[in-house]
Every structure is written in C-alpha cells, then in structure tokens.
Protein backbone atom coordinates (compact mmCIF):
# COMPACT_ATOMS: atom_id res chain seq x y z
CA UNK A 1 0.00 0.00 0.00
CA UNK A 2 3.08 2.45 0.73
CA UNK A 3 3.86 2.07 -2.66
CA UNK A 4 1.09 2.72 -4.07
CA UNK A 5 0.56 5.72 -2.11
CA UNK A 6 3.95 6.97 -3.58
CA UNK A 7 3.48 6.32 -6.96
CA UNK A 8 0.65 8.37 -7.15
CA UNK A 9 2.10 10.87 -5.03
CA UNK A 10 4.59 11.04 -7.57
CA UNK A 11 2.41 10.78 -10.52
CA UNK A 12 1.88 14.86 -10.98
CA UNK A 13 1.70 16.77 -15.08
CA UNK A 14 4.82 18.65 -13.56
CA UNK A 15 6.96 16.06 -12.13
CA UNK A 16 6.17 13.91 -16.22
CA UNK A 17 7.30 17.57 -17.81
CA UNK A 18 10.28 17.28 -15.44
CA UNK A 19 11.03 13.98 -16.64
CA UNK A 20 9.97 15.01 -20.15
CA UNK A 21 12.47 17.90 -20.69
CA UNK A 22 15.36 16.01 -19.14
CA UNK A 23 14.80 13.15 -21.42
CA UNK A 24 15.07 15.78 -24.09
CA UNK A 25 17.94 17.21 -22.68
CA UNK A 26 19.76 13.62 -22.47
CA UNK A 27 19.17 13.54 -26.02
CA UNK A 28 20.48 16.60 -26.36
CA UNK A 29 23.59 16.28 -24.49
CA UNK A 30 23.73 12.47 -24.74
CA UNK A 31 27.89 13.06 -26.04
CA UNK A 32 28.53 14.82 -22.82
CA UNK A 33 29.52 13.35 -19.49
CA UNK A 34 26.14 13.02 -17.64
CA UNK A 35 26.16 11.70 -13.91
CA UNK A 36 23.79 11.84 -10.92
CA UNK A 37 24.88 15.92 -10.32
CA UNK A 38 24.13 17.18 -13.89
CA UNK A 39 20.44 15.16 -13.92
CA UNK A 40 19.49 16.51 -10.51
CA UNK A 41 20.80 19.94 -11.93
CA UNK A 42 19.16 20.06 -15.00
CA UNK A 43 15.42 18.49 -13.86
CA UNK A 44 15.71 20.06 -10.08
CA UNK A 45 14.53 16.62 -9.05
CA UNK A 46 16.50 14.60 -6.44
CA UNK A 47 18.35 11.47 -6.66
CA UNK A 48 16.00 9.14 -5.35
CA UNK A 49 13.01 11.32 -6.82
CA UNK A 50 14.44 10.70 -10.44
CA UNK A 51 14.90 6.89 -9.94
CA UNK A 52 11.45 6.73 -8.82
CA UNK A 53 10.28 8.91 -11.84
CA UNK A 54 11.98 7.16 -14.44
CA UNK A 55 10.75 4.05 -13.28
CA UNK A 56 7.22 5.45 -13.53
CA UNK A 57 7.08 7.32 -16.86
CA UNK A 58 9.96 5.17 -18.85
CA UNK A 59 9.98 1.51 -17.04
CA UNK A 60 13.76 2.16 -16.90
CA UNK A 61 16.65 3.80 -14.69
CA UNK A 62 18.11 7.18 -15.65
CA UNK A 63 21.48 5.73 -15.94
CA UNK A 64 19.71 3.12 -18.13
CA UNK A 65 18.31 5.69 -20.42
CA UNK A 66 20.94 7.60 -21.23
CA UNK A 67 22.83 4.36 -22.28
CA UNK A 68 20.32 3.19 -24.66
CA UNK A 69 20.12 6.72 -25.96
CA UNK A 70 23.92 6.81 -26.61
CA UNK A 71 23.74 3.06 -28.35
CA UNK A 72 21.22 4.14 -30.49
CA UNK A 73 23.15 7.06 -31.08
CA UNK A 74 25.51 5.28 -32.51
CA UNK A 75 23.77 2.22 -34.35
CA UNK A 76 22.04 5.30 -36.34
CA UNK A 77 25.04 7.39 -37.51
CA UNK A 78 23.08 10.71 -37.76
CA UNK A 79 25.17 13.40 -40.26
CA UNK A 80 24.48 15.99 -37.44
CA UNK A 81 23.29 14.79 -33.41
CA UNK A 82 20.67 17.71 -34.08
CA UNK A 83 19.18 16.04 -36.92
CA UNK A 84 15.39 16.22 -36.23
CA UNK A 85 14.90 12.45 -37.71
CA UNK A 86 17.89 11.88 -35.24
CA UNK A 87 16.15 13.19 -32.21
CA UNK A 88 12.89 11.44 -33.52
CA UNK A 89 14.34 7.94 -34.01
CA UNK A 90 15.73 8.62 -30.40
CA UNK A 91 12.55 9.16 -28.97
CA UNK A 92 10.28 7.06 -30.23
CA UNK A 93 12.66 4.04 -29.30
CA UNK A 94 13.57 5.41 -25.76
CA UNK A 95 10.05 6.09 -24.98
C-alpha cells in the first residue's frame, strides 16, 4: 500500500514535464559526461526522486536511459546529433 501511495504521489503533469524535458535534454547532451549531479541539476529533481520517476514514466533507470540513448546514437550514424529524424528515431525508441 506504501507504494502505491507513492506512486501516485509522484504521478503529478509537472513532475512527467520534469522527466519530459530532461529526457530531451539527455538527447540533447547524450555526447557529454552526464552523472547523478548534472540530472538533478538540469530536472531540479532529487536522486531518489528521479529513480522513482523514471521508473514510472519510462519503465527504466536514468542511468539506463541515457545508455540506450547513446547506443542508439551510434547504431544510427546521424550526419548531425541535431538532426530532427535523429532526435525522432531517439525518442520514439527510448520512450
């Protein structure tokens, strides 16, 4: 029952945008190094609140994420990492 509680404690339209924009961002900056201290920075989310989020809204860890993001990365070869079909392709097999 604590868990449930949680989750949809959790479960708020600002805490998915959160998690929305730093997916995005991941994308974005998927090259660069990208540890516990830049997520927290960039979403304003904790640790423990972004573990908990990610496995809500993606099923995965954010450590997790941002590897499959970087091996897709490079199984597609983009001509340019902002590529829109890049960031695309990204998405819609991340999400």
């Amino acid at each position: 029952m604590k868990k449930v509680y949680k989750t949809e404690y959790l479960m708020t339209p600002i805490n998915e945008e959160k998690i929305e924009t730093l997916c995005k961002a991941i994308i974005e900056k998927c090259d660069d190094p990208l540890g516990w201290e830049q997520l927290t920075k960039i979403s304003g989310l904790s640790h423990s609140e972004l573990i908990a989020l990610f496995q809500i809204y993606k099923q995965t860890t954010p450590m997790a994420y941002i590897k499959n993001v970087r091996r897709l990365k490079v199984i597609s070869s983009p001509v340019s990492p902002q590529d829109q079909l890049f960031t695309n392709l990204l998405k819609s097999h991340v999400d």
